[in-house]
N, C-alpha and C. Protein backbone atom coordinates (compact mmCIF):
# COMPACT_ATOMS: atom_id res chain seq x y z
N UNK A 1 -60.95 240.38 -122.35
CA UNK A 1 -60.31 239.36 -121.56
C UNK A 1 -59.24 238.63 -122.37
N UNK A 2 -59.35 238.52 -123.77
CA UNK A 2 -58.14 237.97 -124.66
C UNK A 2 -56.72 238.54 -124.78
N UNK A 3 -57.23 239.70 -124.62
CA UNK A 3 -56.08 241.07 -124.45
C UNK A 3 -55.20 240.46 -123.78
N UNK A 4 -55.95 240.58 -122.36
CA UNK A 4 -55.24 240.43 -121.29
C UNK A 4 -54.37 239.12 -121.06
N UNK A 5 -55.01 237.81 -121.63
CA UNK A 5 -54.37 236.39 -121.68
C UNK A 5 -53.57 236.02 -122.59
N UNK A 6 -53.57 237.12 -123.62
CA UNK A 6 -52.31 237.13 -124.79
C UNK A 6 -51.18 237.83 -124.49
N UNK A 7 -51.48 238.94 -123.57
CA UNK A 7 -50.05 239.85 -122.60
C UNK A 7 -49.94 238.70 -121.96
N UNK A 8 -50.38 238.19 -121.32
CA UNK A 8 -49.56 237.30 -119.84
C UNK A 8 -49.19 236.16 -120.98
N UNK A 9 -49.86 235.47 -121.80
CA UNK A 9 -48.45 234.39 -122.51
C UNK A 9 -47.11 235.26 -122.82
N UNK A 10 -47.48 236.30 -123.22
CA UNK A 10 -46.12 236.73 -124.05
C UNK A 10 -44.97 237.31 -122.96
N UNK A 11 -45.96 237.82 -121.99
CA UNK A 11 -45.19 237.88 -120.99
C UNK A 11 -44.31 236.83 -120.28
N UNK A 12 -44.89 235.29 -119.74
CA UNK A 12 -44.50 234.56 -119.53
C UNK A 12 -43.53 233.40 -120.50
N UNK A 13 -43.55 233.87 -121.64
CA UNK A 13 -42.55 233.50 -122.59
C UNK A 13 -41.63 234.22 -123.10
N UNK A 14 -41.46 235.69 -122.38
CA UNK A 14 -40.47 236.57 -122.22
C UNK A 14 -39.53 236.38 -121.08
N UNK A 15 -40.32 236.21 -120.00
CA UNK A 15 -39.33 235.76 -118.81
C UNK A 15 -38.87 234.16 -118.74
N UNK A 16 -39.36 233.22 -119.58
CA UNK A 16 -38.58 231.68 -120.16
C UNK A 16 -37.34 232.06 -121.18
N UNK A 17 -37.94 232.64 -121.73
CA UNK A 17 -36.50 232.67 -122.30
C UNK A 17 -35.59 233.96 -122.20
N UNK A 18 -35.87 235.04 -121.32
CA UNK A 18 -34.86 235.50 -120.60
C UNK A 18 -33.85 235.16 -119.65
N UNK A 19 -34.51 233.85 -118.65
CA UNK A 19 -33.98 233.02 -117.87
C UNK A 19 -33.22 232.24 -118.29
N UNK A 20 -33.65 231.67 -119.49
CA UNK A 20 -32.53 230.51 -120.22
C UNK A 20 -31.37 231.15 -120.69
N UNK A 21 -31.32 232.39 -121.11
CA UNK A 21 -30.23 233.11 -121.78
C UNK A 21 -29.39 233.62 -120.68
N UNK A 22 -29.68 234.03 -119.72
CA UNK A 22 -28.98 234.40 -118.36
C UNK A 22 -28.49 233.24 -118.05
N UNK A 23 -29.11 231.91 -117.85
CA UNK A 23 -28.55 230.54 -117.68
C UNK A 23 -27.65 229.78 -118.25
N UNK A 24 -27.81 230.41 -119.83
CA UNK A 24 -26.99 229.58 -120.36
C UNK A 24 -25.41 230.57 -120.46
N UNK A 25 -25.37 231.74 -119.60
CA UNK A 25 -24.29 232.79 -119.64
C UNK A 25 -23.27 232.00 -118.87
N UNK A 26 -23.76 231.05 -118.05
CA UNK A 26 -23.34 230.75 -116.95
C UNK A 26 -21.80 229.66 -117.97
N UNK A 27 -22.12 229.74 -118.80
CA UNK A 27 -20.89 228.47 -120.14
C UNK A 27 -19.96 229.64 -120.34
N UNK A 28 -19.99 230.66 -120.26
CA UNK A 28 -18.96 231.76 -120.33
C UNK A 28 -17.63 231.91 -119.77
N UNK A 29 -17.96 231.63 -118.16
CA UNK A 29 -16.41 231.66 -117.71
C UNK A 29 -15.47 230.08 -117.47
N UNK A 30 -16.99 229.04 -117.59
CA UNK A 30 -16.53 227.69 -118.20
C UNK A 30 -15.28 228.01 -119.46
N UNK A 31 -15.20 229.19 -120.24
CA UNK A 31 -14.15 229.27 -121.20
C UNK A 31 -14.76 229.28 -122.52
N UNK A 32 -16.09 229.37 -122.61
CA UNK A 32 -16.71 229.28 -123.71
C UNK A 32 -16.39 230.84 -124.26
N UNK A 33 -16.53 231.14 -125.71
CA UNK A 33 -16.34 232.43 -126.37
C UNK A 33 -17.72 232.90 -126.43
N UNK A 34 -17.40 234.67 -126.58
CA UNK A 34 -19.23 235.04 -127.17
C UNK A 34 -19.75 234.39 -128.37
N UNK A 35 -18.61 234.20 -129.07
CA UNK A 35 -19.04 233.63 -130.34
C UNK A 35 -19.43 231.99 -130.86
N UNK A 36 -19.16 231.40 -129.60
CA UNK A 36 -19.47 230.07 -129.56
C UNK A 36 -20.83 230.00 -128.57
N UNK A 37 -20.96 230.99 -127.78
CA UNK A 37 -22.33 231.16 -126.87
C UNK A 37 -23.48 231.64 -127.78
N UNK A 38 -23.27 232.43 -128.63
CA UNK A 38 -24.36 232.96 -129.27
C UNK A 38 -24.93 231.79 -130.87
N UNK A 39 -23.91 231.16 -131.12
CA UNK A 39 -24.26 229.73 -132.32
C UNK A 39 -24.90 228.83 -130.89
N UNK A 40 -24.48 228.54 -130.34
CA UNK A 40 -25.16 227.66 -129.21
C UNK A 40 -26.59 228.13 -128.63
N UNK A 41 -26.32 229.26 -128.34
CA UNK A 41 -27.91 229.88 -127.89
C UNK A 41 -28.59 229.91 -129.40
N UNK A 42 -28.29 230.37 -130.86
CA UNK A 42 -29.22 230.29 -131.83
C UNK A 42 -29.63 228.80 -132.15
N UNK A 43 -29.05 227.80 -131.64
CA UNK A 43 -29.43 226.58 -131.80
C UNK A 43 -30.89 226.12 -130.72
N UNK A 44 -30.73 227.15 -129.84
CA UNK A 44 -31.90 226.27 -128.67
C UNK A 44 -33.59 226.99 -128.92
N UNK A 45 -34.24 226.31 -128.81
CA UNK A 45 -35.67 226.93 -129.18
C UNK A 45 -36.42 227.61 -128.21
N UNK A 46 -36.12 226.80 -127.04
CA UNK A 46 -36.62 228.22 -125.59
C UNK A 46 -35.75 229.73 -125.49
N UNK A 47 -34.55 229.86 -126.29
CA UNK A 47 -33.97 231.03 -126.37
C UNK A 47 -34.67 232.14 -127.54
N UNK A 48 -35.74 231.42 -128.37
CA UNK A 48 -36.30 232.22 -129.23
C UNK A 48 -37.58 232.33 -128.26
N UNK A 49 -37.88 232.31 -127.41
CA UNK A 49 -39.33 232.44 -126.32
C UNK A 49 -39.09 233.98 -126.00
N UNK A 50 -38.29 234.44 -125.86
CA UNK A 50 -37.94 235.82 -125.30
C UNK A 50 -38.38 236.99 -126.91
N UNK A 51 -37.82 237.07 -128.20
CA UNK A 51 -38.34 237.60 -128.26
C UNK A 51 -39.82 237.36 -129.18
N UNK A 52 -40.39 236.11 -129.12
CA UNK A 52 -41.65 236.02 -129.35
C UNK A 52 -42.53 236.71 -128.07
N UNK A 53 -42.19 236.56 -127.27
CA UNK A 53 -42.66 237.06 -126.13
C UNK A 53 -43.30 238.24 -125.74
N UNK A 54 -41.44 239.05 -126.36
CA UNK A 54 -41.85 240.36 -126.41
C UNK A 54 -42.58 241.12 -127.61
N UNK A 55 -42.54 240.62 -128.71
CA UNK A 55 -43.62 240.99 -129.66
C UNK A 55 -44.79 240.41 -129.45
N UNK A 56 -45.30 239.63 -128.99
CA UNK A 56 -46.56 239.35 -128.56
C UNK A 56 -47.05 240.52 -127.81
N UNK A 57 -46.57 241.08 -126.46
CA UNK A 57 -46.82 241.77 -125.48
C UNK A 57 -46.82 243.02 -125.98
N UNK A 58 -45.65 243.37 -127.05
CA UNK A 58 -45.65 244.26 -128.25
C UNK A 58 -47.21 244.68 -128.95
N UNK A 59 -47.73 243.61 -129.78
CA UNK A 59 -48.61 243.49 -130.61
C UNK A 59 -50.04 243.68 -129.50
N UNK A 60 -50.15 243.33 -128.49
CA UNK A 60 -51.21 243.35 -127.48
C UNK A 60 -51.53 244.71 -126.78
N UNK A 61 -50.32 245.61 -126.97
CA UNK A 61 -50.54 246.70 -126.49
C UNK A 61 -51.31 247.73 -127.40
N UNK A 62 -50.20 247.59 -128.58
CA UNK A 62 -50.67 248.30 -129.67
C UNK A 62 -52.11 247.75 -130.30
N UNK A 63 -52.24 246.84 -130.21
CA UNK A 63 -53.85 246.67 -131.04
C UNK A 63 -54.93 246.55 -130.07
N UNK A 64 -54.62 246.90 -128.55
CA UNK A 64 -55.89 247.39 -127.96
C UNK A 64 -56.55 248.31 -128.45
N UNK A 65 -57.77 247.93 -127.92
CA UNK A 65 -58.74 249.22 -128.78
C UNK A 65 -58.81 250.12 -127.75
N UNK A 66 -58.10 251.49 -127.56
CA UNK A 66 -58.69 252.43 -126.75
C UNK A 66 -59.81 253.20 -126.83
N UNK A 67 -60.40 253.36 -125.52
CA UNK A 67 -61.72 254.28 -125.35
C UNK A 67 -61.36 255.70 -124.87
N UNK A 68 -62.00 256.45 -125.68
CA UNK A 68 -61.60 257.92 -125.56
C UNK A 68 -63.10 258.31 -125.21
């Protein structure tokens, strides 16, 4: 049952900060550069949720114990 509640955080902190990064795309045709979007996104801490997320969900797969 831990398995399973450590995929769904990582899951649900994959899709937070996938959303924020799609959201914050939205400063782009405001005139913002990639290169001023991406120092701005490394500044925000829900933009690192995505890939904690996905290594969590990562790490949960791989260290199930399979039954053969």
């Amino acid at each position: 049952m831990g398995y399973i509640l450590l995929f769904l955080i990582g899951f649900g902190l994959s899709v937070t900060g996938g959303v924020t990064l799609i959201a914050y795309m939205n400063f782009l045709p405001a005139g913002v550069s990639w290169t001023e979007y991406f120092l701005f996104v490394s500044g925000r801490l829900e933009c690192y949720f995505l890939p904690v997320g996905l290594f969590l969900m990562t790490f949960v797969v791989y260290s199930f114990p399979h039954r053969s």
